[in-house]
PDB file of N, CA and C in Angstrom:
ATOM      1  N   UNK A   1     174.010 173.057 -41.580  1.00  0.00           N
ATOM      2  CA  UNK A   1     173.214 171.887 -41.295  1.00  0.00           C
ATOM      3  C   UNK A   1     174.057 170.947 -40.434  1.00  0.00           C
ATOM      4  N   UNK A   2     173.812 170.538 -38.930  1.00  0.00           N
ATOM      5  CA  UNK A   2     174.065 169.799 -38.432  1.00  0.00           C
ATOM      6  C   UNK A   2     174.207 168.076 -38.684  1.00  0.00           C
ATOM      7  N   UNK A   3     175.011 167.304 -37.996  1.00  0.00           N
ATOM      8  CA  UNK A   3     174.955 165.892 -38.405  1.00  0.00           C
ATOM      9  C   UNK A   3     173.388 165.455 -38.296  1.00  0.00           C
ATOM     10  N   UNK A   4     172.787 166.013 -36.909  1.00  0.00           N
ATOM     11  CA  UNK A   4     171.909 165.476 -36.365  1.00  0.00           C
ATOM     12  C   UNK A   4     170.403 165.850 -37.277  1.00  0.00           C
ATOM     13  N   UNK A   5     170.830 167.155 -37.734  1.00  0.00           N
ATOM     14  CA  UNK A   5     169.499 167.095 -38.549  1.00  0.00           C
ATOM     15  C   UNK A   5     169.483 166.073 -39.897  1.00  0.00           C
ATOM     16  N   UNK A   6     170.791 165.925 -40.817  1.00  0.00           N
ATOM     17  CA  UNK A   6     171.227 165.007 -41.515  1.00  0.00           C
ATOM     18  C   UNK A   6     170.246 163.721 -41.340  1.00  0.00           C
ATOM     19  N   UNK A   7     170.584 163.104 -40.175  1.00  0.00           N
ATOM     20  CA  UNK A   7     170.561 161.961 -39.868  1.00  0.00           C
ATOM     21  C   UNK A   7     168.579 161.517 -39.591  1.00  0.00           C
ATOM     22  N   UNK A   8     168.280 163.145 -38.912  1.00  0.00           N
ATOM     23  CA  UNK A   8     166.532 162.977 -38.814  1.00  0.00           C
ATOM     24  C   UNK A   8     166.274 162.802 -40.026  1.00  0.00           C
ATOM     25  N   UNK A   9     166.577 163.405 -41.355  1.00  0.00           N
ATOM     26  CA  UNK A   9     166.261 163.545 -42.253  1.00  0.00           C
ATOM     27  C   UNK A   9     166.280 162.266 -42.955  1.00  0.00           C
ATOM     28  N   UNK A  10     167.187 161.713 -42.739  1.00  0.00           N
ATOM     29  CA  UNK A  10     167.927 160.335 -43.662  1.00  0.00           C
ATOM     30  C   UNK A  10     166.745 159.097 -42.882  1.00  0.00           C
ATOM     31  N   UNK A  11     166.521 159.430 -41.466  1.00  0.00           N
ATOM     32  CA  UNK A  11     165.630 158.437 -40.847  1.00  0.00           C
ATOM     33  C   UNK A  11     164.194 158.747 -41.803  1.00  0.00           C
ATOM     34  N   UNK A  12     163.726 159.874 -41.478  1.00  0.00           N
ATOM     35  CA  UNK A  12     162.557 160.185 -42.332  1.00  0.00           C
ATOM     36  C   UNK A  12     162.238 159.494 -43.623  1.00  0.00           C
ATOM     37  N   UNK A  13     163.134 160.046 -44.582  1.00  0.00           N
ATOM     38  CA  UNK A  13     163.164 159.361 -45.783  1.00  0.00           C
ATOM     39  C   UNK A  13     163.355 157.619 -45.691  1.00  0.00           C
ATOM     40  N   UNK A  14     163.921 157.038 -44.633  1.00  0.00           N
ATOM     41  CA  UNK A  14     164.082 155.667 -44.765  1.00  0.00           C
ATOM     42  C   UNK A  14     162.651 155.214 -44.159  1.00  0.00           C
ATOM     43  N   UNK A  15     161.960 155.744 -43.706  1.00  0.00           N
ATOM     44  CA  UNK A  15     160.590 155.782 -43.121  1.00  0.00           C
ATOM     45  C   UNK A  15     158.737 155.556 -43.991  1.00  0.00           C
ATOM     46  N   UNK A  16     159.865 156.909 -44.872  1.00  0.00           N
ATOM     47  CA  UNK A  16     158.845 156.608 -45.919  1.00  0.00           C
ATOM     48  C   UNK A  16     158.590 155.981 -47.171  1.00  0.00           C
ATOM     49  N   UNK A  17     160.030 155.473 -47.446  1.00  0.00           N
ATOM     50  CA  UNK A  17     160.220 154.495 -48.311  1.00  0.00           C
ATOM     51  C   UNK A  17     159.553 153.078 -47.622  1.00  0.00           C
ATOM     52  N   UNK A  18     159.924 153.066 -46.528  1.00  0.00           N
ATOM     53  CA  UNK A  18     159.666 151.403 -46.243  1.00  0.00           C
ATOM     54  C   UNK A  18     157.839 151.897 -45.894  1.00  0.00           C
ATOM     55  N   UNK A  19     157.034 152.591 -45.715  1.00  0.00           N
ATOM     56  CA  UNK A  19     155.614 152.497 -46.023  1.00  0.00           C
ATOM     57  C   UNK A  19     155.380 152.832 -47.490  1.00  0.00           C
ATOM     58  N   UNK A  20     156.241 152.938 -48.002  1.00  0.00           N
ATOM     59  CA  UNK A  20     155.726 153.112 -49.639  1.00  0.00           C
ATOM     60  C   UNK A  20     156.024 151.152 -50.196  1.00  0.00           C
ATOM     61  N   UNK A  21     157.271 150.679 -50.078  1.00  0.00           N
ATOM     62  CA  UNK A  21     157.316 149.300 -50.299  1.00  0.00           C
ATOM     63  C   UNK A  21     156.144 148.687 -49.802  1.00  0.00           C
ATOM     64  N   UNK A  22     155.678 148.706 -48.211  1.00  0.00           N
ATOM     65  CA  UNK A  22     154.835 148.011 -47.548  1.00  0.00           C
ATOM     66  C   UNK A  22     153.332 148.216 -48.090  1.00  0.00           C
ATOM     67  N   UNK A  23     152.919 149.182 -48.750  1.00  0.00           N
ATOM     68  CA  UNK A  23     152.153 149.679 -49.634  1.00  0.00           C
ATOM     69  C   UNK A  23     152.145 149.036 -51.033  1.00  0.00           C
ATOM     70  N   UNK A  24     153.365 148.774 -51.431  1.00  0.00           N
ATOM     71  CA  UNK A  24     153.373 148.014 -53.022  1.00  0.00           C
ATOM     72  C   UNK A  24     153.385 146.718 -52.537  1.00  0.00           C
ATOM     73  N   UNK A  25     153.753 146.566 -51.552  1.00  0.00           N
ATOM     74  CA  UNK A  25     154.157 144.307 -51.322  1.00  0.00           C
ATOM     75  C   UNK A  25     152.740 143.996 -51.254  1.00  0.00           C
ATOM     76  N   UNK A  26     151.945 144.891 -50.565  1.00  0.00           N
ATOM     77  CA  UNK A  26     150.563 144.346 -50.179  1.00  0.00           C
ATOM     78  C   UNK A  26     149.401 144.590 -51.468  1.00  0.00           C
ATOM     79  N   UNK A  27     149.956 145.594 -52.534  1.00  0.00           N
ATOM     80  CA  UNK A  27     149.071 145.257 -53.819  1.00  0.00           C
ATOM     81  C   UNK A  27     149.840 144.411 -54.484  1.00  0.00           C
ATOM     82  N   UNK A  28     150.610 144.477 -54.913  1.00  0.00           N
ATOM     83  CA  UNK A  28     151.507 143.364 -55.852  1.00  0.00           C
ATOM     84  C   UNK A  28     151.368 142.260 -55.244  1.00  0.00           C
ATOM     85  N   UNK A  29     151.304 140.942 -56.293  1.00  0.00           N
ATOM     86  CA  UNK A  29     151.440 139.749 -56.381  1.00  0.00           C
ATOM     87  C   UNK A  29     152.496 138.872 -55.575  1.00  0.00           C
ATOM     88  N   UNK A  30     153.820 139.614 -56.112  1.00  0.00           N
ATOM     89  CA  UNK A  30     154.955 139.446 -55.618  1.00  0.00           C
ATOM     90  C   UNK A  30     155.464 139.830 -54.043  1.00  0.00           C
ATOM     91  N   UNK A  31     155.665 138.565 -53.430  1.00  0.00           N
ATOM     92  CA  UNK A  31     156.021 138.734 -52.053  1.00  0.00           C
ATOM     93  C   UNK A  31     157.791 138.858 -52.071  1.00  0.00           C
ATOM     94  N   UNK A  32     158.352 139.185 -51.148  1.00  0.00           N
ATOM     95  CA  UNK A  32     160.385 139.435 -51.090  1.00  0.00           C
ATOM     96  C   UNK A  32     160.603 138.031 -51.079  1.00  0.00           C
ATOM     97  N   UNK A  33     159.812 136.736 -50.557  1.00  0.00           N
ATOM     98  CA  UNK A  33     160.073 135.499 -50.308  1.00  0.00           C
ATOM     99  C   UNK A  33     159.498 134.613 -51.801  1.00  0.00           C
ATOM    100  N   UNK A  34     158.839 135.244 -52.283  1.00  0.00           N
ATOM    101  CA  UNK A  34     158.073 134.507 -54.026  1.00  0.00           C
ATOM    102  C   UNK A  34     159.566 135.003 -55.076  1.00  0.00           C
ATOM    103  N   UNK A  35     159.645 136.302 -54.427  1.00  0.00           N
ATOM    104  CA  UNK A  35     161.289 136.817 -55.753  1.00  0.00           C
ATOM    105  C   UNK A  35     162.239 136.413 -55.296  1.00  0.00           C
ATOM    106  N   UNK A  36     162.768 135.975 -54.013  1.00  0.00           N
ATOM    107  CA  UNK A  36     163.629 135.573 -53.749  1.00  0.00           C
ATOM    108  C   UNK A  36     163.659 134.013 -54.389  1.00  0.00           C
ATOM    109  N   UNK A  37     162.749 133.205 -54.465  1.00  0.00           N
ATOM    110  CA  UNK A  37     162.297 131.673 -54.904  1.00  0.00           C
ATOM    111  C   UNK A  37     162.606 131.720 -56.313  1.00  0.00           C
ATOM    112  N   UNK A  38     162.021 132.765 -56.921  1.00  0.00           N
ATOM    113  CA  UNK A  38     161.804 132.666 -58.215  1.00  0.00           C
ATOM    114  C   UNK A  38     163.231 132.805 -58.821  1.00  0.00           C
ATOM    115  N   UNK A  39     163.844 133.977 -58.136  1.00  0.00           N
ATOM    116  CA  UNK A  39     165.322 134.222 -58.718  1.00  0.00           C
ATOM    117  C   UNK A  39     166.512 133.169 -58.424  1.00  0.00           C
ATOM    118  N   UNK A  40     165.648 132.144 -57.567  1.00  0.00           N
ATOM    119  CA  UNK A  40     166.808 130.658 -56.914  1.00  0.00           C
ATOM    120  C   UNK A  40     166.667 130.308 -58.165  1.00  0.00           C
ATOM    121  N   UNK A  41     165.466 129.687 -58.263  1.00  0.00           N
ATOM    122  CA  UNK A  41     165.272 128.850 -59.449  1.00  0.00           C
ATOM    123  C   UNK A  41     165.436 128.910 -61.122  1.00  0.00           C
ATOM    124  N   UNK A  42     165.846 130.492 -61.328  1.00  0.00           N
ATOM    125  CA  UNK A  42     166.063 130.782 -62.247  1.00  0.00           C
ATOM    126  C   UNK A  42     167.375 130.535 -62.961  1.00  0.00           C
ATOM    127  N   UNK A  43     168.063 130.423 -61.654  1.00  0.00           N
ATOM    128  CA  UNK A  43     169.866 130.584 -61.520  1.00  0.00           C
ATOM    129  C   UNK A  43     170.451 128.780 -61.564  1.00  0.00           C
ATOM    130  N   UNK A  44     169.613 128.437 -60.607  1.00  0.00           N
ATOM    131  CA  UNK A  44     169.337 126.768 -60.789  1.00  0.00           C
ATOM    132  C   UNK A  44     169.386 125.995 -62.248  1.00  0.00           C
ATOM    133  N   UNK A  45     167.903 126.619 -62.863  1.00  0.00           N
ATOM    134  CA  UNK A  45     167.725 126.041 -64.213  1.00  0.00           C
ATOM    135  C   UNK A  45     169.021 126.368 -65.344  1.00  0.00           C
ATOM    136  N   UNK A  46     169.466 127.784 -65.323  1.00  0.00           N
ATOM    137  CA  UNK A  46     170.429 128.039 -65.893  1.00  0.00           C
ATOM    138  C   UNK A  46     171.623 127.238 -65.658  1.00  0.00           C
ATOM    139  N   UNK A  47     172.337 127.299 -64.632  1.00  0.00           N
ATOM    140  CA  UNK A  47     173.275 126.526 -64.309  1.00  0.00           C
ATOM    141  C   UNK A  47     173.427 124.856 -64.304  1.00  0.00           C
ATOM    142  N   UNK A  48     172.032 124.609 -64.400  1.00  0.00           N
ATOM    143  CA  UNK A  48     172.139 122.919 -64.372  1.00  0.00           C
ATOM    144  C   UNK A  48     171.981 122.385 -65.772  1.00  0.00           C
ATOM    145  N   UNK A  49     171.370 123.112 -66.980  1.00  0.00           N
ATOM    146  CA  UNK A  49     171.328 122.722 -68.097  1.00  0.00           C
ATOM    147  C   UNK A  49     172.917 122.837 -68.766  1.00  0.00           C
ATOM    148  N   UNK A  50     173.191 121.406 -69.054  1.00  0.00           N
ATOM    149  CA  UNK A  50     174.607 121.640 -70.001  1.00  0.00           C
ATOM    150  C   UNK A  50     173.813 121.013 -71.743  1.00  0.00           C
ATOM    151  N   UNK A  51     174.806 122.186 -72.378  1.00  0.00           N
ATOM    152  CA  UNK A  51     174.681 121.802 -73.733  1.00  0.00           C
ATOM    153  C   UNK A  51     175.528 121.136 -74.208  1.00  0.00           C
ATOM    154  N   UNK A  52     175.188 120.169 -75.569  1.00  0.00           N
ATOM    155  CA  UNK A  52     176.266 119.494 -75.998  1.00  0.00           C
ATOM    156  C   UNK A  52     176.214 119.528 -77.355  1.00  0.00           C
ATOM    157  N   UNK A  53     176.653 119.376 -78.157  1.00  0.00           N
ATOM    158  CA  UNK A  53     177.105 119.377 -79.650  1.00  0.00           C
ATOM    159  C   UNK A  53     176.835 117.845 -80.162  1.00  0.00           C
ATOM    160  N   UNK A  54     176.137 117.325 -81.395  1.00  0.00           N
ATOM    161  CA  UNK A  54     176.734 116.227 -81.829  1.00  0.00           C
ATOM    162  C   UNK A  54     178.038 116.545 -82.793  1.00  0.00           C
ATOM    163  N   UNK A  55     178.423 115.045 -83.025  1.00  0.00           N
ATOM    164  CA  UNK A  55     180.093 114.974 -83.769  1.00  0.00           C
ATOM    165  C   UNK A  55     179.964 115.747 -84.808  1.00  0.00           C
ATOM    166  N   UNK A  56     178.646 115.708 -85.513  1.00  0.00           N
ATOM    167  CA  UNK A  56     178.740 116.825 -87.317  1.00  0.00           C
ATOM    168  C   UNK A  56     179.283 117.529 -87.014  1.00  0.00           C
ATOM    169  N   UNK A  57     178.237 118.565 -85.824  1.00  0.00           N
ATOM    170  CA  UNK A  57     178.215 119.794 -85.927  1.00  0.00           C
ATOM    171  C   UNK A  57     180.010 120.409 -84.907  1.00  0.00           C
ATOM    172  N   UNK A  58     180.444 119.356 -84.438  1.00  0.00           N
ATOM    173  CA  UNK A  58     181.531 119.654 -83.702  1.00  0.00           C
ATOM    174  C   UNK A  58     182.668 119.839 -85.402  1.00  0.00           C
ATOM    175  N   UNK A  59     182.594 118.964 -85.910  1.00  0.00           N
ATOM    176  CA  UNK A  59     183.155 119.137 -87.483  1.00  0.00           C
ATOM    177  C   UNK A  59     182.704 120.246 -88.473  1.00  0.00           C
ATOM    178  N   UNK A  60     181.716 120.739 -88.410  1.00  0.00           N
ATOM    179  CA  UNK A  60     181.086 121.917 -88.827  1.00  0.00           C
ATOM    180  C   UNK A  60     182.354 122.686 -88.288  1.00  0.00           C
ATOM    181  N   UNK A  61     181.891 122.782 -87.484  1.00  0.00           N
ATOM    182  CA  UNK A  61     182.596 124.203 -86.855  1.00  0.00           C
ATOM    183  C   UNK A  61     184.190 124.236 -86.449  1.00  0.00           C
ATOM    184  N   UNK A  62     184.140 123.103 -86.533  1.00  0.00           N
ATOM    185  CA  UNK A  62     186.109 122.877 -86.828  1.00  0.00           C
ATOM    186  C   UNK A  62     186.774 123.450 -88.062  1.00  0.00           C
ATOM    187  N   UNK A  63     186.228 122.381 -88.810  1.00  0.00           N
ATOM    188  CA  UNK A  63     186.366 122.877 -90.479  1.00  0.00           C
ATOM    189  C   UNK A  63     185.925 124.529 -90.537  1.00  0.00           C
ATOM    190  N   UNK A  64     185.301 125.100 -90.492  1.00  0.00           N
ATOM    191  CA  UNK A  64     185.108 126.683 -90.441  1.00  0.00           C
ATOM    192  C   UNK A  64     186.425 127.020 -89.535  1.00  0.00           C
ATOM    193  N   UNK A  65     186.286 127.221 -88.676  1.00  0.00           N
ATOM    194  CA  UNK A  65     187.389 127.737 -87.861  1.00  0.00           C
ATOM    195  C   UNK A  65     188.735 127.330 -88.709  1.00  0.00           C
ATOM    196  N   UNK A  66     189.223 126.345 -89.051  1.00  0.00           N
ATOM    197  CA  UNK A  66     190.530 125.562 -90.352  1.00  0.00           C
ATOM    198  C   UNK A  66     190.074 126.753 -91.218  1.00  0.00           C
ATOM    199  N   UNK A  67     189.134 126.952 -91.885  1.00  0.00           N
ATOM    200  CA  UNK A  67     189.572 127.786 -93.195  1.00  0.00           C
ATOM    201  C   UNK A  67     189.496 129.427 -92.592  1.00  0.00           C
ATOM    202  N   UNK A  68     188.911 130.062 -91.434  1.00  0.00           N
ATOM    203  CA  UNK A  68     189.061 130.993 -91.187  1.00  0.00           C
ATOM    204  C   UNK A  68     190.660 131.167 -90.787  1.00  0.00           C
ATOM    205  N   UNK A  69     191.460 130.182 -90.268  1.00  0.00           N
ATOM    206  CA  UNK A  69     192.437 130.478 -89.629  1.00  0.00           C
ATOM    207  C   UNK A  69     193.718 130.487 -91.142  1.00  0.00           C
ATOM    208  N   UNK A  70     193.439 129.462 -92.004  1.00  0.00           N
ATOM    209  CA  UNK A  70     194.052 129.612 -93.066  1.00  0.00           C
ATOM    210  C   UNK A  70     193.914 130.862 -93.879  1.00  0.00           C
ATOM    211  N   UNK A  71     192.964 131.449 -94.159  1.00  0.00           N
ATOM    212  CA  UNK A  71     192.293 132.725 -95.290  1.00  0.00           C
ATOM    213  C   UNK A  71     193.404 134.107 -94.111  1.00  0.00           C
ATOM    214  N   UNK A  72     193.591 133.568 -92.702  1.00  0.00           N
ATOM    215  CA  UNK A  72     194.345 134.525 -91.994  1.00  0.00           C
ATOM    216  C   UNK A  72     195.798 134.383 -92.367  1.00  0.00           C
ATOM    217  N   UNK A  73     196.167 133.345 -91.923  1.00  0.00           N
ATOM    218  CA  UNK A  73     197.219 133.230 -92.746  1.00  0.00           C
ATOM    219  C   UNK A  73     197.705 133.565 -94.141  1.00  0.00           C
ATOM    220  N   UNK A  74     196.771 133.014 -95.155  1.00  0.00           N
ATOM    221  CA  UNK A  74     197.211 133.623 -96.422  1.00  0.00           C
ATOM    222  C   UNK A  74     197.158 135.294 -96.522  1.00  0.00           C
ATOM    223  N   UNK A  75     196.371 136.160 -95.848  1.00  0.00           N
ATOM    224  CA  UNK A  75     196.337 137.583 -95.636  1.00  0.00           C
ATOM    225  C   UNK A  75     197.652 137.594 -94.922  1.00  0.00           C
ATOM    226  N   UNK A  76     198.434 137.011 -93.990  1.00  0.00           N
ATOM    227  CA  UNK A  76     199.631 137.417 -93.417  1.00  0.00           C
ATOM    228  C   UNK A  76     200.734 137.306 -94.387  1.00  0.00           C
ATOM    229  N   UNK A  77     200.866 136.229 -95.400  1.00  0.00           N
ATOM    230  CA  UNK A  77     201.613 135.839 -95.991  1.00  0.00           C
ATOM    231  C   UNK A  77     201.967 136.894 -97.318  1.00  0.00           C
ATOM    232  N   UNK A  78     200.182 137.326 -97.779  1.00  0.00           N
ATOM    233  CA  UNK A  78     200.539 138.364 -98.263  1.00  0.00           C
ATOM    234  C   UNK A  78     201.098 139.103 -98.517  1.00  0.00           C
ATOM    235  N   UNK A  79     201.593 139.632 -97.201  1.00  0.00           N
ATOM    236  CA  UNK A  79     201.658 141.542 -97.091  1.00  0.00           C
ATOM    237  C   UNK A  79     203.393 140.841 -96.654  1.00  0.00           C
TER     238      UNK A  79
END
């Protein structure tokens, strides 16, 4: 098999993929410029929401972490 038939072949197939897409863009809802929008904004919302803790729950989880790190210790002290 030659490069050149390779390459007809590889055109072919890239041929009929892009009338098979052009075939789904035009039944589907979804345009490349609506998913491209949608996936901005998705990345947007994610990235711009910051979470925050109130003081309890920052003490919650201090105090846990204090006795997990102690109960480690006493297992080290153990052995």
């Amino acid at each position: 098999m030659g490069i050149d038939s390779i390459l007809a072949e590889i055109d072919a197939e890239i041929a009929r993929l892009t009338q098979a897409r052009a075939l789904l863009a035009s039944m589907g809802s979804a345009t490349p410029a609506a998913t491209k929008v949608k996936a901005a904004t998705k990345t947007a919302k994610k990235a711009g929401k910051k979470r925050t803790l109130s003081p309890e729950a920052r003490k919650r989880i201090a105090d846990a972490q204090r006795k997990r790190w102690a109960a480690q210790r006493a297992k080290t002290k153990a052995k």
